[in-house]
C-alpha atoms as a PDB file:
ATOM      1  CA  UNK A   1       7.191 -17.240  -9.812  1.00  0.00           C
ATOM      2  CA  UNK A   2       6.875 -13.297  -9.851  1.00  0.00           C
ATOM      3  CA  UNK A   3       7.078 -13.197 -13.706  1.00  0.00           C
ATOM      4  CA  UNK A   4       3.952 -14.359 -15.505  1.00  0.00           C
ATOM      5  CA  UNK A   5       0.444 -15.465 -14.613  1.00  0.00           C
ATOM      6  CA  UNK A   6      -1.030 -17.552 -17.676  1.00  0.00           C
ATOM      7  CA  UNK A   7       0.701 -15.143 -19.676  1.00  0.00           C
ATOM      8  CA  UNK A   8       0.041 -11.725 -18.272  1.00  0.00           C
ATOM      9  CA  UNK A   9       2.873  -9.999 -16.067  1.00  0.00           C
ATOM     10  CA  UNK A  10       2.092 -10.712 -12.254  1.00  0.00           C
ATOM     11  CA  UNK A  11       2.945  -6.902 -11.527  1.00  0.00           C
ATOM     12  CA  UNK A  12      -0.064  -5.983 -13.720  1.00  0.00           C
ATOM     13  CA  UNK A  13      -2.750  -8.317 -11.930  1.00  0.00           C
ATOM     14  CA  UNK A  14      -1.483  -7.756  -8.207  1.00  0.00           C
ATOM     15  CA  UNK A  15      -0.662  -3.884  -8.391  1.00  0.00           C
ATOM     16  CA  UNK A  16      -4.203  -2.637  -8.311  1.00  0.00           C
ATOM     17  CA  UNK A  17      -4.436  -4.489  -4.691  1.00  0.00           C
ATOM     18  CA  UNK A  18      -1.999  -3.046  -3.287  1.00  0.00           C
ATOM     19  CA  UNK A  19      -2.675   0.573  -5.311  1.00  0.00           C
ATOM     20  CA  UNK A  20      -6.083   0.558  -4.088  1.00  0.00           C
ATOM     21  CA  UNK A  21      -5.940  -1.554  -0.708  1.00  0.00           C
ATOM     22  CA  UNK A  22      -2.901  -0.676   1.245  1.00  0.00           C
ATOM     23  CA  UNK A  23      -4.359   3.319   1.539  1.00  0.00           C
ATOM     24  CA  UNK A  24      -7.568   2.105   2.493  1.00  0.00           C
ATOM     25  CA  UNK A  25      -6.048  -0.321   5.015  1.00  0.00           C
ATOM     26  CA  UNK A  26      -4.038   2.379   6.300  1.00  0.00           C
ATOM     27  CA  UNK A  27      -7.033   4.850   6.723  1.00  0.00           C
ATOM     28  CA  UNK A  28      -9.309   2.249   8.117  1.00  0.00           C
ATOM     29  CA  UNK A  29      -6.213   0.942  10.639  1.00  0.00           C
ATOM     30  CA  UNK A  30      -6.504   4.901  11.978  1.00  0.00           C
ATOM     31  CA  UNK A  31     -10.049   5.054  11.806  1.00  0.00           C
ATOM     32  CA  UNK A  32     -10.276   1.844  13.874  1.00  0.00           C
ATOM     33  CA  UNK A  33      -7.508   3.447  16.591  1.00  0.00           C
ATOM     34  CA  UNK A  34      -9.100   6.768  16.504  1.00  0.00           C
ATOM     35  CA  UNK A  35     -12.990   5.812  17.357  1.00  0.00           C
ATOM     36  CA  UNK A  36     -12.927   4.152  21.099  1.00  0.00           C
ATOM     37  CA  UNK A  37     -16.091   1.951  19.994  1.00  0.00           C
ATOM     38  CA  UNK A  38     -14.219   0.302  16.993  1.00  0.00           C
ATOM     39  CA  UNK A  39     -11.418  -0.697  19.058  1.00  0.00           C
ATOM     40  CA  UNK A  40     -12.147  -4.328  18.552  1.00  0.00           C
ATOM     41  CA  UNK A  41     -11.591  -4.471  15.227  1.00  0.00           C
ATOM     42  CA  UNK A  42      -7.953  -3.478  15.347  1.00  0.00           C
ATOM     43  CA  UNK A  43      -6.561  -6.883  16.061  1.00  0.00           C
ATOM     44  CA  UNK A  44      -8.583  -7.535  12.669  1.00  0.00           C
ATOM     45  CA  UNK A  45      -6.893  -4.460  10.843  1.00  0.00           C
ATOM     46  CA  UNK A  46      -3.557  -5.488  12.143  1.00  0.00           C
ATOM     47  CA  UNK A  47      -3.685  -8.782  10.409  1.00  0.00           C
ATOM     48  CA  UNK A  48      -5.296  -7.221   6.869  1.00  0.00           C
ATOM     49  CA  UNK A  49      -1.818  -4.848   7.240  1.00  0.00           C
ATOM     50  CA  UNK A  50      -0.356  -8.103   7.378  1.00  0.00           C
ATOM     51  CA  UNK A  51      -1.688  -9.335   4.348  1.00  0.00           C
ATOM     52  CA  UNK A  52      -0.943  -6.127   2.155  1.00  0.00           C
ATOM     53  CA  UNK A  53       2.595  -6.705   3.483  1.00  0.00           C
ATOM     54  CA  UNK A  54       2.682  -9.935   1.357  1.00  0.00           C
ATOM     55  CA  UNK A  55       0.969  -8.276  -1.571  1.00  0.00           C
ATOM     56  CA  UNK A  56       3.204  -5.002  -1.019  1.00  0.00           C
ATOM     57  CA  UNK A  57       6.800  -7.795  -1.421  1.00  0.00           C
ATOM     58  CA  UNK A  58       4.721  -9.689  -4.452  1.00  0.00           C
ATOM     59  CA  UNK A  59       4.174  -6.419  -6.345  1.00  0.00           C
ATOM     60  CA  UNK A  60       7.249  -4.818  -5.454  1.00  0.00           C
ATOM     61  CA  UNK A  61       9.279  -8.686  -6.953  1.00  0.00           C
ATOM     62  CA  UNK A  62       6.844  -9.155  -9.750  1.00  0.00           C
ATOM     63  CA  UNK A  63       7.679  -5.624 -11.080  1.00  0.00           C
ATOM     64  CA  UNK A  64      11.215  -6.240 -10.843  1.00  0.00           C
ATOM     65  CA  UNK A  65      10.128  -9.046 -12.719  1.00  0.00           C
ATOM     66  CA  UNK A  66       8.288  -7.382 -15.578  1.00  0.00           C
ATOM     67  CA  UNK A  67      10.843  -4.026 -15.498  1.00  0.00           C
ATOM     68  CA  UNK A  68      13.703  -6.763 -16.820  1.00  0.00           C
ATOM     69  CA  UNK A  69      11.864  -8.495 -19.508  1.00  0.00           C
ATOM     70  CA  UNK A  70      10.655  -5.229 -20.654  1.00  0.00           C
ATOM     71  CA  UNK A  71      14.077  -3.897 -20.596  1.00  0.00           C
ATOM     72  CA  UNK A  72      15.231  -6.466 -22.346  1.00  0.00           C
ATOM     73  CA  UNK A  73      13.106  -5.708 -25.075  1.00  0.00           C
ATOM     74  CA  UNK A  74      13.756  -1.966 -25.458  1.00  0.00           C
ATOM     75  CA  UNK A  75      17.385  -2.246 -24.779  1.00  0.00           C
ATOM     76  CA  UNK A  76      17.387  -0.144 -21.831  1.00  0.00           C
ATOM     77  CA  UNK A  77      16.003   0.068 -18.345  1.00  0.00           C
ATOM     78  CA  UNK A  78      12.262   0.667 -17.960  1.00  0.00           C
ATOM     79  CA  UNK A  79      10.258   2.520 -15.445  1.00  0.00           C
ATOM     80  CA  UNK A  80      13.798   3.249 -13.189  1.00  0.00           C
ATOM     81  CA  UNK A  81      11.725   6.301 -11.079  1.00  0.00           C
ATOM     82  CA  UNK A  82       8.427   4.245 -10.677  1.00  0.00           C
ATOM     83  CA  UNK A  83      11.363   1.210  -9.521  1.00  0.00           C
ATOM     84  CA  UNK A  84      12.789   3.000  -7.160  1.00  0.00           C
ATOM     85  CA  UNK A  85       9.511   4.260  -5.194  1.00  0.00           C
ATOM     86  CA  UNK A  86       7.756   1.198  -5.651  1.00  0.00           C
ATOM     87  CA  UNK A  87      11.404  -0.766  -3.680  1.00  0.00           C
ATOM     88  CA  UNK A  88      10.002   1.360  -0.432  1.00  0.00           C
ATOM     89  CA  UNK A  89       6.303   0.003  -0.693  1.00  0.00           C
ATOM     90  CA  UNK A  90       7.180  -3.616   1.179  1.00  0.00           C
ATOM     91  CA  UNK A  91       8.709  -1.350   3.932  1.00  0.00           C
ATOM     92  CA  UNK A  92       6.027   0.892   3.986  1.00  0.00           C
ATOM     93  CA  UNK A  93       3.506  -1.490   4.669  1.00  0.00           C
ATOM     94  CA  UNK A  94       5.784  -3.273   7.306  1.00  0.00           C
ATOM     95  CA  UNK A  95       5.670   0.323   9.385  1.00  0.00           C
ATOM     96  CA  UNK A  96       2.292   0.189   8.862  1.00  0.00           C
ATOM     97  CA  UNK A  97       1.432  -3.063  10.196  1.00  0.00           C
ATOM     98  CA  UNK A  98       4.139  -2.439  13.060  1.00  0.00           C
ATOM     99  CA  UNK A  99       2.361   0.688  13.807  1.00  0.00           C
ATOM    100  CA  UNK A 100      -0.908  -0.760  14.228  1.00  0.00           C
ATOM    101  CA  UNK A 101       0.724  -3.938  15.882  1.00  0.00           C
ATOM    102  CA  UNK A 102       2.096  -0.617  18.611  1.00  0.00           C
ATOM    103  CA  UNK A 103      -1.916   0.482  18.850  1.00  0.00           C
ATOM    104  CA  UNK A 104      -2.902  -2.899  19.220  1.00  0.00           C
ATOM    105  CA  UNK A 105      -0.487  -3.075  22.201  1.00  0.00           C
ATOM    106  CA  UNK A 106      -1.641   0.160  23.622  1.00  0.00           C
ATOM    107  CA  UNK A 107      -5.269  -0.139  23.032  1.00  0.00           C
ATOM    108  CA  UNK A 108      -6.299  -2.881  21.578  1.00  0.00           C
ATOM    109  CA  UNK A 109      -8.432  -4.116  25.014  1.00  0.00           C
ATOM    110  CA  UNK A 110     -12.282  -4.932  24.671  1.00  0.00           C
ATOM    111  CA  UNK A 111     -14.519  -2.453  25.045  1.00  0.00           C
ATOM    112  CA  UNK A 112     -15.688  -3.925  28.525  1.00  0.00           C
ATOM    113  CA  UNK A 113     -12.155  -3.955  30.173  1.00  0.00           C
ATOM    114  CA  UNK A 114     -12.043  -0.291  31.234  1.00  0.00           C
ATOM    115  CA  UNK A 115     -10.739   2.590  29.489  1.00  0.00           C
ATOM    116  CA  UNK A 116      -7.644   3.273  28.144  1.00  0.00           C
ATOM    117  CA  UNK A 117      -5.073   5.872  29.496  1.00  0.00           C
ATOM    118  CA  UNK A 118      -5.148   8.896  27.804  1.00  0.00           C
ATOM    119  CA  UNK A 119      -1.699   9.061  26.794  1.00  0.00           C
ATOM    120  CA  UNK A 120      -2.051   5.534  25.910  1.00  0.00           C
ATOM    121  CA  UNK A 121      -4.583   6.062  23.559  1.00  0.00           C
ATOM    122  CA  UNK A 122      -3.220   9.190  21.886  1.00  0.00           C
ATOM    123  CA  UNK A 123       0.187   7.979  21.472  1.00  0.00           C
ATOM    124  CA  UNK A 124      -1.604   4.886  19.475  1.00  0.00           C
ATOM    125  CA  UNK A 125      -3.919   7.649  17.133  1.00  0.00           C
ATOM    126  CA  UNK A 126      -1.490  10.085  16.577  1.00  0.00           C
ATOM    127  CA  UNK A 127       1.640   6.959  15.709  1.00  0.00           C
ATOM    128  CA  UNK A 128      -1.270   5.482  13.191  1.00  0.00           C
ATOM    129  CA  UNK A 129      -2.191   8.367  11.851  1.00  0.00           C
ATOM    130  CA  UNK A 130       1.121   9.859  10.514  1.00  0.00           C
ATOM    131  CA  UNK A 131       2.080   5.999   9.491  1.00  0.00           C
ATOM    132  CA  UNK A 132      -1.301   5.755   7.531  1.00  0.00           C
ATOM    133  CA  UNK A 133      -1.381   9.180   6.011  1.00  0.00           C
ATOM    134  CA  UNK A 134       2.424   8.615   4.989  1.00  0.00           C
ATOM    135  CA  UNK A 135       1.521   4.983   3.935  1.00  0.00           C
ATOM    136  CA  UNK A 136      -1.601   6.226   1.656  1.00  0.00           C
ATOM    137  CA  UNK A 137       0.565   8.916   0.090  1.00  0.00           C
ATOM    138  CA  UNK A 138       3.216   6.996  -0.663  1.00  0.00           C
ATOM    139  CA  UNK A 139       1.274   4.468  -2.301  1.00  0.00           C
ATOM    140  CA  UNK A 140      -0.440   6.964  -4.113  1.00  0.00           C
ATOM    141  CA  UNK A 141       2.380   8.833  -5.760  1.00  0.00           C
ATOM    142  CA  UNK A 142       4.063   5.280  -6.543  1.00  0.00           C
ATOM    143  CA  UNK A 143       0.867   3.898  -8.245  1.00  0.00           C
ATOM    144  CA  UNK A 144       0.720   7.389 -10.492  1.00  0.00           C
ATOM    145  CA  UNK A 145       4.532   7.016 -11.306  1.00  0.00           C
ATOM    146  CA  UNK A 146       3.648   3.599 -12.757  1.00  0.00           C
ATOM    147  CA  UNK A 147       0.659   5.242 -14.263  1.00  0.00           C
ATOM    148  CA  UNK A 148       2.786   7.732 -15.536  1.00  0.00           C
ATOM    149  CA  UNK A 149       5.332   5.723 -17.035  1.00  0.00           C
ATOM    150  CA  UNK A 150       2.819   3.024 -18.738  1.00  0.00           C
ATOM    151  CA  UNK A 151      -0.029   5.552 -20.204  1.00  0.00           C
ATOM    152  CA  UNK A 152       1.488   9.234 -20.658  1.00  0.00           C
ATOM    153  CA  UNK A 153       3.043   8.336 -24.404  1.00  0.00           C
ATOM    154  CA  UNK A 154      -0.079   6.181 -25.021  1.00  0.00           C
ATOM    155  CA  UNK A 155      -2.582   8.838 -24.106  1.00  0.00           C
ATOM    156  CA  UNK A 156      -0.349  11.467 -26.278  1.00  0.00           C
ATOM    157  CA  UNK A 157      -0.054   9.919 -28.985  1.00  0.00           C
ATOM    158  CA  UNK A 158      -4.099   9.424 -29.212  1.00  0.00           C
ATOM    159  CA  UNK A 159      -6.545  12.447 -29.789  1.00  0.00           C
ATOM    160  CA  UNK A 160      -9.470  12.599 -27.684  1.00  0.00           C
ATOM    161  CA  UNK A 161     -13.009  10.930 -28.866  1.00  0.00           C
ATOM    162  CA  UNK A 162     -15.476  12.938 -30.358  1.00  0.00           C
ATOM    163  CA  UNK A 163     -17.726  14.565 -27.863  1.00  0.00           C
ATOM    164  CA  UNK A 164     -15.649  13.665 -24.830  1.00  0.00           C
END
């Protein structure tokens, strides 16, 4: 199920969602807890969090996936640092979508209601913001480990094209 998608490696296709959306989910999830006017839309962000959850376990199982036929192939274990990192990125998109789930909980009333405490609504920004800046970071440096690991012998052993 995780291992090949009409012949490609899963990991390869569903990586650059999570590599590209689970920092911007993260940063929009604070934005959204952070600006009072926005608050509405958190009860959306919470369930996109959810969804990069599911794409966070599917990259995380395909790349276990594609790590053992590749291994197989080479004789010995591919990619073990990028592995490691990348087992944390499920997790790390659980806190997130806990977090905002927290904010949600905190905040997350309609405009109209009435404002929000102030300690309410701090505790919310300042719990989403360290999740979402530790969320895009992590996701970050585990995308350029995998970067690192497919491309850096590639890209060495190539020169660079003329007048570039």
């Amino acid at each position: 199920m995780f291992d090949l998608l009409q012949g490609l490696p899963v990991h390869a296709l569903v990586v650059h969602v999570v590599v590209v959306l689970l920092p911007l989910s993260a940063v929009a999830t604070a934005a959204v807890t952070a600006v009072p006017r926005w608050r509405r839309l958190l009860v959306w962000w919470v369930g996109i969090d959810a969804v990069m959850v599911v794409f966070s376990f599917v990259a995380k199982e395909s790349g276990e996936k594609l790590q053992a036929r590749l291994s197989q192939a080479v004789g010995h274990e591919v990619a073990h640092d990028h592995a490691e990192m990348g087992d944390l990125i499920p997790l790390v998109a659980l806190v997130l979508l806990v977090a905002a789930g927290v904010a949600y909980a905190l905040i997350g009333r309609l405009p109209g209601d009435g404002p929000v405490p102030s300690a309410r609504r701090w505790t919310a920004v300042a719990l989403v913001t360290v999740v979402a800046l530790g969320t895009a970071g992590w996701t970050v440096a585990v995308g350029h480990s995998g970067a690192d690991s497919v491309w850096r012998n590639e890209v060495a052993s190539t020169s660079a094209p003329a007048g570039g």
